[in-house]
N, C-alpha and C. Protein backbone atom coordinates (compact mmCIF):
# COMPACT_ATOMS: atom_id res chain seq x y z
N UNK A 1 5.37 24.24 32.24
CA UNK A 1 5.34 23.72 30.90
C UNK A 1 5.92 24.76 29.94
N UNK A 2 6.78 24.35 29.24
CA UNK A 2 7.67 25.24 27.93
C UNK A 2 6.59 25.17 26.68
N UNK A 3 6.35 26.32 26.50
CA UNK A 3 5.21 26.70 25.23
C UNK A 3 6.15 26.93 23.90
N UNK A 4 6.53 26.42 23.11
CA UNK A 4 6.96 25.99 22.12
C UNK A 4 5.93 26.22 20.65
N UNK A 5 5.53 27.64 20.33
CA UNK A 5 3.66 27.70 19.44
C UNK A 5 4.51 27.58 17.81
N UNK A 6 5.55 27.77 17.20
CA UNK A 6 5.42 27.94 16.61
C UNK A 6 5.21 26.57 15.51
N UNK A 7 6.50 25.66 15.35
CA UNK A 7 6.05 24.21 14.45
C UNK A 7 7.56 23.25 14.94
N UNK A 8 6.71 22.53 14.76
CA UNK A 8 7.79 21.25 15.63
C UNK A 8 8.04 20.68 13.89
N UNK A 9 9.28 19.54 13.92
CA UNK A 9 9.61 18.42 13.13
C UNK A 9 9.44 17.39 13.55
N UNK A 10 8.81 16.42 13.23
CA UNK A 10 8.86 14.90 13.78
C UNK A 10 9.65 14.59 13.06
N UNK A 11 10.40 13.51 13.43
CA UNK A 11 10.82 12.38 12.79
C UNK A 11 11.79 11.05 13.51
N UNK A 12 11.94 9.78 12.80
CA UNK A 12 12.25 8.78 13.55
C UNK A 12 13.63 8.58 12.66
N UNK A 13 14.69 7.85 13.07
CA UNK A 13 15.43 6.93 12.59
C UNK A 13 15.82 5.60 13.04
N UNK A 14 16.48 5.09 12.42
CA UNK A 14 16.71 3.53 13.18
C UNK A 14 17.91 3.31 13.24
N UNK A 15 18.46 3.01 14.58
CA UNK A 15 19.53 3.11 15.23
C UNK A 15 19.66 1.79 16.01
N UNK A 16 20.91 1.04 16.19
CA UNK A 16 21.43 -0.11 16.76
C UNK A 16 21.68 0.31 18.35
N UNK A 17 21.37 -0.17 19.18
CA UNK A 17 21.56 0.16 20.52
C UNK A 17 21.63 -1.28 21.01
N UNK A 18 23.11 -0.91 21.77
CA UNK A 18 23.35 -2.91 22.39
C UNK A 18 22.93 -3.77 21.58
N UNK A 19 22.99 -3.94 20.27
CA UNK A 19 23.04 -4.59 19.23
C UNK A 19 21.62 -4.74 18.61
N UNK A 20 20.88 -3.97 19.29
CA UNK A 20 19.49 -4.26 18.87
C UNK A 20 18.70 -2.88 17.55
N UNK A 21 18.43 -3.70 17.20
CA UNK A 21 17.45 -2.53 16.08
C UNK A 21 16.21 -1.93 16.93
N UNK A 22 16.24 -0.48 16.78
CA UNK A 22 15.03 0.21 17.58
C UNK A 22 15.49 1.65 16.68
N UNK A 23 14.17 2.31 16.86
CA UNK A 23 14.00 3.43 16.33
C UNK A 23 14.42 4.64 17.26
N UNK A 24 14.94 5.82 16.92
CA UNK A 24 14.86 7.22 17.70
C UNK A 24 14.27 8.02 17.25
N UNK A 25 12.71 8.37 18.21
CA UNK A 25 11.84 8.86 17.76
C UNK A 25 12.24 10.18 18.10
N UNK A 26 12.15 11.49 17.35
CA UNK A 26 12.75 12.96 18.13
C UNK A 26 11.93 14.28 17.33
N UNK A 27 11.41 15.29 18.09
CA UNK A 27 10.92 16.19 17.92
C UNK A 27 11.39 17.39 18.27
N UNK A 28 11.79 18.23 17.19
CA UNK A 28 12.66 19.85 16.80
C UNK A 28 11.51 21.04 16.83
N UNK A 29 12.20 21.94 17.40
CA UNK A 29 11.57 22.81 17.69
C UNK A 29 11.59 23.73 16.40
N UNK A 30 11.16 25.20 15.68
CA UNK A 30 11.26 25.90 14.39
C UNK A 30 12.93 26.50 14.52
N UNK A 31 14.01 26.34 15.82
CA UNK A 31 14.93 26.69 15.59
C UNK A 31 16.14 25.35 16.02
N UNK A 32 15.62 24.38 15.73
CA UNK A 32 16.44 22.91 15.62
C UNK A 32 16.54 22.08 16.96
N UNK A 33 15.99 22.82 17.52
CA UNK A 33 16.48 22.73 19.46
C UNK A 33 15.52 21.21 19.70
N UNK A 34 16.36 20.32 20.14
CA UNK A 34 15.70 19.10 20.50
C UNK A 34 14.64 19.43 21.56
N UNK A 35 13.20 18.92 21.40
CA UNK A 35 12.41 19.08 22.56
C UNK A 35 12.18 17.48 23.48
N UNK A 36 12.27 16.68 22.51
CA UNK A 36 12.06 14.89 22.94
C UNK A 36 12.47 13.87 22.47
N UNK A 37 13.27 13.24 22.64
CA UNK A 37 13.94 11.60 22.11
C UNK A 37 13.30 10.81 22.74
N UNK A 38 13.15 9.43 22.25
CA UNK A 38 12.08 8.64 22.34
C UNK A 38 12.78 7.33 21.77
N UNK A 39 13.31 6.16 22.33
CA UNK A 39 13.18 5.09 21.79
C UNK A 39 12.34 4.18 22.44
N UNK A 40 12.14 3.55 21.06
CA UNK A 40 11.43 2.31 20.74
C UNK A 40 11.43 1.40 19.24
N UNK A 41 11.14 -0.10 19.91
CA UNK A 41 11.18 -0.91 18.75
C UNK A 41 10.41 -1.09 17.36
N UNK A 42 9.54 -0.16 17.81
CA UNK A 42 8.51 0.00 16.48
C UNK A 42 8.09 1.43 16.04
N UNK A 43 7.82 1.03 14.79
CA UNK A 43 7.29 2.52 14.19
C UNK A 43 6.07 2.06 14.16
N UNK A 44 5.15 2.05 14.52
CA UNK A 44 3.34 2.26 14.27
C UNK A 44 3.19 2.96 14.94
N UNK A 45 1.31 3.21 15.16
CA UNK A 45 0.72 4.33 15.05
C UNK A 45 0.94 4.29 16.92
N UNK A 46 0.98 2.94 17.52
CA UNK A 46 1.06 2.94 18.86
C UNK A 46 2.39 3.78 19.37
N UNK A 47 3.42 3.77 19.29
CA UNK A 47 4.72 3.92 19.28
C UNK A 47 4.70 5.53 19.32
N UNK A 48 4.10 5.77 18.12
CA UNK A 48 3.99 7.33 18.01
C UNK A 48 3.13 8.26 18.83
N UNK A 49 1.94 7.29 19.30
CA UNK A 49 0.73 8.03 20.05
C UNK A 49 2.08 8.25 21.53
N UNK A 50 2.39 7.12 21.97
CA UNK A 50 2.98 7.33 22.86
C UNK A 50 4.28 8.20 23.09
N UNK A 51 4.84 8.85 22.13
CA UNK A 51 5.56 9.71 21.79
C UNK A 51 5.50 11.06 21.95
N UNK A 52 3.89 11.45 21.30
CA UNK A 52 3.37 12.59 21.08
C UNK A 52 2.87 13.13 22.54
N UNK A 53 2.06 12.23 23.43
CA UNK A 53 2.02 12.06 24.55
C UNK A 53 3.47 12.88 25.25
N UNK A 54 4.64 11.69 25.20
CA UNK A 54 5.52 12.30 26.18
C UNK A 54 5.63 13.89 25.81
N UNK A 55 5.83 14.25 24.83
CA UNK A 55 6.83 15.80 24.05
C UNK A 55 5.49 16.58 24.73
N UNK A 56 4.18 16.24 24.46
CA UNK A 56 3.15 17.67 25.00
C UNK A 56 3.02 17.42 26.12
N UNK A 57 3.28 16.46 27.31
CA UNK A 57 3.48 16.34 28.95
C UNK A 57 4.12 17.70 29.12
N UNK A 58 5.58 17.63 28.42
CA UNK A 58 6.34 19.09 28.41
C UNK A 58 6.36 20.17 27.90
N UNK A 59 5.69 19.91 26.68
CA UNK A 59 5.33 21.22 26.17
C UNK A 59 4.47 21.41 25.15
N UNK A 60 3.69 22.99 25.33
CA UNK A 60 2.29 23.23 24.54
C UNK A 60 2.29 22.81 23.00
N UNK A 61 0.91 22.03 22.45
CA UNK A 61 0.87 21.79 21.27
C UNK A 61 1.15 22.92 20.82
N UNK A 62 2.01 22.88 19.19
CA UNK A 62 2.45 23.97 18.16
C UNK A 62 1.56 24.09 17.06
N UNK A 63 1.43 25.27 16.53
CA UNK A 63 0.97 24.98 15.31
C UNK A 63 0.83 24.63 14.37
N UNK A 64 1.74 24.01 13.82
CA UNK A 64 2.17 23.11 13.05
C UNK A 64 3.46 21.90 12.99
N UNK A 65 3.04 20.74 12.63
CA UNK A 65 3.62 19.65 13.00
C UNK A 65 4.33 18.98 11.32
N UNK A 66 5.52 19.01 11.29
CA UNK A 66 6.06 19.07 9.99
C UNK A 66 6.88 17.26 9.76
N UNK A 67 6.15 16.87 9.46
CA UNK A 67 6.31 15.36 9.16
C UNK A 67 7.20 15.16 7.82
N UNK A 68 8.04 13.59 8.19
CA UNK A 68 7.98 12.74 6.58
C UNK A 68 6.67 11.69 6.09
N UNK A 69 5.90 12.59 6.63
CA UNK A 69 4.46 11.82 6.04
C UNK A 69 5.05 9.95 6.41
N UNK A 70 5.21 9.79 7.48
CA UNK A 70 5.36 8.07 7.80
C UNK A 70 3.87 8.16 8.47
N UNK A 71 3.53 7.02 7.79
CA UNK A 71 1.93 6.61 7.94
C UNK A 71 1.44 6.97 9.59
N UNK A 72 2.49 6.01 10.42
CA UNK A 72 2.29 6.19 11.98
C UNK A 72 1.86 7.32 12.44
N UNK A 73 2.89 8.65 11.81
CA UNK A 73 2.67 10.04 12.43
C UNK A 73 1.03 10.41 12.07
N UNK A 74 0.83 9.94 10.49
CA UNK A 74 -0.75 10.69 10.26
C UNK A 74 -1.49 9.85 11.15
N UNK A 75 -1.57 8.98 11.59
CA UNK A 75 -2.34 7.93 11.93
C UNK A 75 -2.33 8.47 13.47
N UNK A 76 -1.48 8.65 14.00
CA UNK A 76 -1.63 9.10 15.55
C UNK A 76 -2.09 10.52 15.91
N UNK A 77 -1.48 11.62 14.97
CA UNK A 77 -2.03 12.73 14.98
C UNK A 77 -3.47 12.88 14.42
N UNK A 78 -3.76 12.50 13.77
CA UNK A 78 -5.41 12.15 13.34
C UNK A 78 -6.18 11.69 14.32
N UNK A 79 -5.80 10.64 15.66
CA UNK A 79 -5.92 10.39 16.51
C UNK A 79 -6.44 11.34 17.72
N UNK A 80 -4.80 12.31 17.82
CA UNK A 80 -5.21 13.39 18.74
C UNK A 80 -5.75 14.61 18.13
N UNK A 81 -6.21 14.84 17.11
CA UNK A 81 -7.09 15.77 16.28
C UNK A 81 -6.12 16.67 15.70
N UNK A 82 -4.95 16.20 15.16
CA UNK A 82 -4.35 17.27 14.08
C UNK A 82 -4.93 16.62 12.76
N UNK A 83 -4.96 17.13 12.17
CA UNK A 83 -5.89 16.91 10.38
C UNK A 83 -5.25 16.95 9.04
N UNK A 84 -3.76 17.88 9.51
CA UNK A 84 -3.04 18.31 8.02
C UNK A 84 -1.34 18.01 8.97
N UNK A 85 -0.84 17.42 8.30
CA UNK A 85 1.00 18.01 8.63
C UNK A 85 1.47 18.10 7.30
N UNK A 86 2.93 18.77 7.39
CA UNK A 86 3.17 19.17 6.20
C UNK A 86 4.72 18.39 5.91
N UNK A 87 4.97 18.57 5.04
CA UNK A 87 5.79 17.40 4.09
C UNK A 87 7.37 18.32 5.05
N UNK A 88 8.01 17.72 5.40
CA UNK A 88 9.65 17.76 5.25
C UNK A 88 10.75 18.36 4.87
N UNK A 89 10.86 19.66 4.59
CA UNK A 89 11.97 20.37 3.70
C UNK A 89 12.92 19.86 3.52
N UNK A 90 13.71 19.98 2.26
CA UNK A 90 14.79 19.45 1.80
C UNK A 90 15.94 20.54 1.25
N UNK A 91 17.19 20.57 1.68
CA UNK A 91 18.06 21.50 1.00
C UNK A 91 18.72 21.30 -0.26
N UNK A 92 19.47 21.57 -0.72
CA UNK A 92 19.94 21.30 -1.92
C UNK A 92 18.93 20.81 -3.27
């Protein structure tokens, strides 16, 4: 298992695949490095539990988990006992 401690990024977008609408769920490591892609057709809290699942199969929970606050993420991490994530940085 790849120990990864310092803070991951969640986040999803929505992407057309074979003509279909589905999301790409993907989690960054504190130096951009993809750790997990993930599609699926929904964003809820199910979608995400099962997400969070795959990425810590491979590697150790981090200390901090840096969200766009999408309801799903608090809702699933609240789930597996994270309590706080933090908002998103923005450049410019």
């Amino acid at each position: 298992m790849k120990c990864t401690f310092c803070h991951w990024h969640l986040d999803e977008k929505l992407a057309k695949f074979k003509g279909e609408r589905n999301y790409l769920w993907h989690a960054t490591d504190h130096e951009s490095e993809v750790l997990e892609s993930f599609m699926k057709k929904t964003r809820n809290k199910k979608a995400a539990l099962k997400f969070f699942k795959k990425v810590m199969r491979k590697h150790c929970r981090p200390e901090v988990f840096a969200t766009d606050r999408l309801r799903s993420f608090g809702a699933a991490l609240k789930e597996i006992g994270v309590w706080q994530t933090g908002m998103k940085s923005t450049v410019g």
